[in-house]
C-alpha atoms as a PDB file:
ATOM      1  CA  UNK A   1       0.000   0.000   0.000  1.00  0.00           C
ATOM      2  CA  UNK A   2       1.554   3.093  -1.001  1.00  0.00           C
ATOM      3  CA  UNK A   3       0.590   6.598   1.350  1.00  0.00           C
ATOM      4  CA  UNK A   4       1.659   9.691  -0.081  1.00  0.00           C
ATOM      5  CA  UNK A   5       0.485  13.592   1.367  1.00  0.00           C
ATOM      6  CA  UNK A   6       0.077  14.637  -2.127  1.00  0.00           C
ATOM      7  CA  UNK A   7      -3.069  14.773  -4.555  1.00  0.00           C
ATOM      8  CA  UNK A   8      -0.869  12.443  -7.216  1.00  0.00           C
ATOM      9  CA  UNK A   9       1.712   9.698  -7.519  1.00  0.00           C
ATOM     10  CA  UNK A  10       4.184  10.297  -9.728  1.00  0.00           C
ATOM     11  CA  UNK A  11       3.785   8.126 -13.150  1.00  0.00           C
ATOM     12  CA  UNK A  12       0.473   6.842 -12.066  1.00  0.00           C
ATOM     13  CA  UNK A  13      -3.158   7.490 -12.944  1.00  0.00           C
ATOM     14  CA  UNK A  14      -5.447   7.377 -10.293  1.00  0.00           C
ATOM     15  CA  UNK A  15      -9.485   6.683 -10.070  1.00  0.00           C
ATOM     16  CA  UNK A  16     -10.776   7.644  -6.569  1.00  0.00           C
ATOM     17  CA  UNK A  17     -12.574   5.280  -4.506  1.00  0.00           C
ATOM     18  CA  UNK A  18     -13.132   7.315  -1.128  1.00  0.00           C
ATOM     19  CA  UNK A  19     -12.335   8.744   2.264  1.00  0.00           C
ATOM     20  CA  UNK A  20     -10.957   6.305   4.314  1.00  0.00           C
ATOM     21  CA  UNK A  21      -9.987   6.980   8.003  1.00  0.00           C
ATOM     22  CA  UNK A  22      -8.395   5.706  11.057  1.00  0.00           C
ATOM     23  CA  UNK A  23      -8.187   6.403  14.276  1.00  0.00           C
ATOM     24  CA  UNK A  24      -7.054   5.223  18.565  1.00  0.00           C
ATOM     25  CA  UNK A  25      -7.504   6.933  21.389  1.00  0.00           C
ATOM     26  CA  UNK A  26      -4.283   6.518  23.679  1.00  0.00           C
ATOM     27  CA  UNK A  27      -3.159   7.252  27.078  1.00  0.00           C
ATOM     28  CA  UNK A  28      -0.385   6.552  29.690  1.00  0.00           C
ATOM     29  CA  UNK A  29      -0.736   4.597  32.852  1.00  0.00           C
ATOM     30  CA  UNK A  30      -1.471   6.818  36.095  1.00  0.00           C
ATOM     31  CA  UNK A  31       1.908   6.153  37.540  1.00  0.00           C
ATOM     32  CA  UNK A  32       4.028   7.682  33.929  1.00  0.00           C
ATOM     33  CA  UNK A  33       1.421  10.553  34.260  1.00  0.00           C
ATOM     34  CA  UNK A  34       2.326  11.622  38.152  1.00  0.00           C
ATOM     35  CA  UNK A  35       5.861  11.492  36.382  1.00  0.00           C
ATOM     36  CA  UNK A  36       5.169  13.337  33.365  1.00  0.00           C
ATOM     37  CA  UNK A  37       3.230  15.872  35.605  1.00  0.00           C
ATOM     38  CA  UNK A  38       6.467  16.607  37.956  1.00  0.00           C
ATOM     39  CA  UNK A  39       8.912  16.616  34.534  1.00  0.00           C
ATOM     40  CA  UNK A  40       6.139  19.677  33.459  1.00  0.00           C
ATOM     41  CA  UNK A  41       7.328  21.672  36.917  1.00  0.00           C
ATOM     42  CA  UNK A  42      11.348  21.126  35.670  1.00  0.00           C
ATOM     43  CA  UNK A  43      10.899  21.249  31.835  1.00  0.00           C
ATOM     44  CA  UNK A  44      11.933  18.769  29.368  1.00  0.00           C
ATOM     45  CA  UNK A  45      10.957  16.340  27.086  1.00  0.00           C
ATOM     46  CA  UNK A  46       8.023  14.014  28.094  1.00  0.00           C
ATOM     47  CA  UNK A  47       9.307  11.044  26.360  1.00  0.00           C
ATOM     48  CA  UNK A  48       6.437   8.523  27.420  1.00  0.00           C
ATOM     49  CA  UNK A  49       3.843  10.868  25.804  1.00  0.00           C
ATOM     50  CA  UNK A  50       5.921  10.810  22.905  1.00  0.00           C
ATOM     51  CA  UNK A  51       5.905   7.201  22.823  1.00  0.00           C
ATOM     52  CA  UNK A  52       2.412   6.717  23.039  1.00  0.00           C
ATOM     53  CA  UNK A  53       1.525   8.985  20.760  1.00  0.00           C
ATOM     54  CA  UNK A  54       4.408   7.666  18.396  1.00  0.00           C
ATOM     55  CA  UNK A  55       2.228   4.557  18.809  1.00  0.00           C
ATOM     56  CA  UNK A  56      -1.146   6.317  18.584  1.00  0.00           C
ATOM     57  CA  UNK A  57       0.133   7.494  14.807  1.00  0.00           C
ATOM     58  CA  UNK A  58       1.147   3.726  13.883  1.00  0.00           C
ATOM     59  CA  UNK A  59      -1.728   1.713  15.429  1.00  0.00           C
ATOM     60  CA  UNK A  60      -4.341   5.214  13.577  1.00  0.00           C
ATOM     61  CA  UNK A  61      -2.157   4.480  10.142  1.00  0.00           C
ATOM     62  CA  UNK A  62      -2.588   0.649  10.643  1.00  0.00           C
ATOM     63  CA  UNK A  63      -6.094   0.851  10.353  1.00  0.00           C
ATOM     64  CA  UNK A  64      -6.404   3.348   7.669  1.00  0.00           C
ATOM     65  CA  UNK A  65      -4.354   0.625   5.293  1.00  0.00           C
ATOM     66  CA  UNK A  66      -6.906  -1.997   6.504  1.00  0.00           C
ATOM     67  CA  UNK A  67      -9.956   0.659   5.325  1.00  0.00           C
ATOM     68  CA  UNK A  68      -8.342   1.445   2.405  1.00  0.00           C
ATOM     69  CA  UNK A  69      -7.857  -2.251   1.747  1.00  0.00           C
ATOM     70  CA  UNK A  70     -11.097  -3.651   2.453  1.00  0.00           C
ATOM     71  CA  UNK A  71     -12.190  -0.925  -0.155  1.00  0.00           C
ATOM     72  CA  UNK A  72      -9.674  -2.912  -3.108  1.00  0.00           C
ATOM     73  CA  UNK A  73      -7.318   0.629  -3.089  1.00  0.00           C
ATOM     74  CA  UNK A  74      -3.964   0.253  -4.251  1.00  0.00           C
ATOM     75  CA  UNK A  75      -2.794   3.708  -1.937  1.00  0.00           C
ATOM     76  CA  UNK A  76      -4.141   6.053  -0.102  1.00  0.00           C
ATOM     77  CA  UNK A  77      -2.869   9.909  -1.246  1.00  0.00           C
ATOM     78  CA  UNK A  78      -3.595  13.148   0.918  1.00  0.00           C
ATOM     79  CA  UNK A  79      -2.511  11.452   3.967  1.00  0.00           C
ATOM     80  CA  UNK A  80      -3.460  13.677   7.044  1.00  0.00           C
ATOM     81  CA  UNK A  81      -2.929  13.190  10.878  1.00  0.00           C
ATOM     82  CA  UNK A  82      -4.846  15.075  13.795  1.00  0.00           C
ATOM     83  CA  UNK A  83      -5.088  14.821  17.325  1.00  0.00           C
ATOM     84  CA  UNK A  84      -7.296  15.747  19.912  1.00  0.00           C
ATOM     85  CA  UNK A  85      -7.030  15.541  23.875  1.00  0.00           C
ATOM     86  CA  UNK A  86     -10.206  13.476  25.273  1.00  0.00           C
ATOM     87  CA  UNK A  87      -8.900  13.457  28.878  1.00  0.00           C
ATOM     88  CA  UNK A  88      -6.006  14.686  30.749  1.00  0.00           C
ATOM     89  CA  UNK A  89      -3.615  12.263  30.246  1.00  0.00           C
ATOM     90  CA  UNK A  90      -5.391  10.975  26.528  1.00  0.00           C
ATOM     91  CA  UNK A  91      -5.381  11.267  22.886  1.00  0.00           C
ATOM     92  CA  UNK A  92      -7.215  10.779  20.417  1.00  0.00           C
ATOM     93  CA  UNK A  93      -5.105  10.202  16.931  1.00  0.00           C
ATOM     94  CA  UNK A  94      -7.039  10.004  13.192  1.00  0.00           C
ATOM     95  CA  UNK A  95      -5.441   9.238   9.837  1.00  0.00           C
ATOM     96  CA  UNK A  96      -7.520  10.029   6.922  1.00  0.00           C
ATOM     97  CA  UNK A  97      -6.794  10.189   3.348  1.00  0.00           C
ATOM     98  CA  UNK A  98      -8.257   9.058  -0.278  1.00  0.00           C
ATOM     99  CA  UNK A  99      -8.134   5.921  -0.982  1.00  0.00           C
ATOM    100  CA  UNK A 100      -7.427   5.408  -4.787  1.00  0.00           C
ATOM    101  CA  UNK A 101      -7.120   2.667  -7.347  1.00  0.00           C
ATOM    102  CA  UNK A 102      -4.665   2.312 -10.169  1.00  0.00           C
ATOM    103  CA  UNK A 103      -6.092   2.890 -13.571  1.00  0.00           C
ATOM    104  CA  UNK A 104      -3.857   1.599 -16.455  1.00  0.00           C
END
């Protein structure tokens, strides 16, 4: 499956089939949050948040593909990510695109 974040791929014609979209919602365990909460009085990176949302992004692209592929699409172009906090300490991730077919 091939995911670009442009409206073409290069060399190919495309036919479109439709929006397809995936998406997680994510959050850290209570006990990385207390951390994450004393690292905001110091500064610094919060690298478990950037794990999980590292993670978020896969698991939302994973199931994009599976959309796209349950819809016969050869890629997906206009590939977009956005986020959203649902609770304190959680995420919401969606990847959405167009899910296209090859034409020869």
């Amino acid at each position: 499956m091939i995911l670009a974040t442009t409206e073409n791929i290069s060399g190919r014609k495309l036919e479109t089939i439709g929006i397809v979209k995936g998406s997680t919602i994510q959050t850290v365990n209570a006990f990385r949050d207390i951390g994450a909460g004393l690292k905001n009085l110091v500064g610094g990176e919060l690298k478990r948040y950037n794990e999980m949302m590292n993670d978020a992004r896969a698991l939302a692209t994973q199931r994009m593909v599976e959309d796209a592929e349950k819809q016969g699409a050869d890629a997906v172009v206009c590939v977009r990510y956005a986020s959203a906090s649902v609770l304190q300490s959680a995420a919401e991730v969606m990847a959405y695109g167009t899910a296209v077919r090859f034409v020869d």
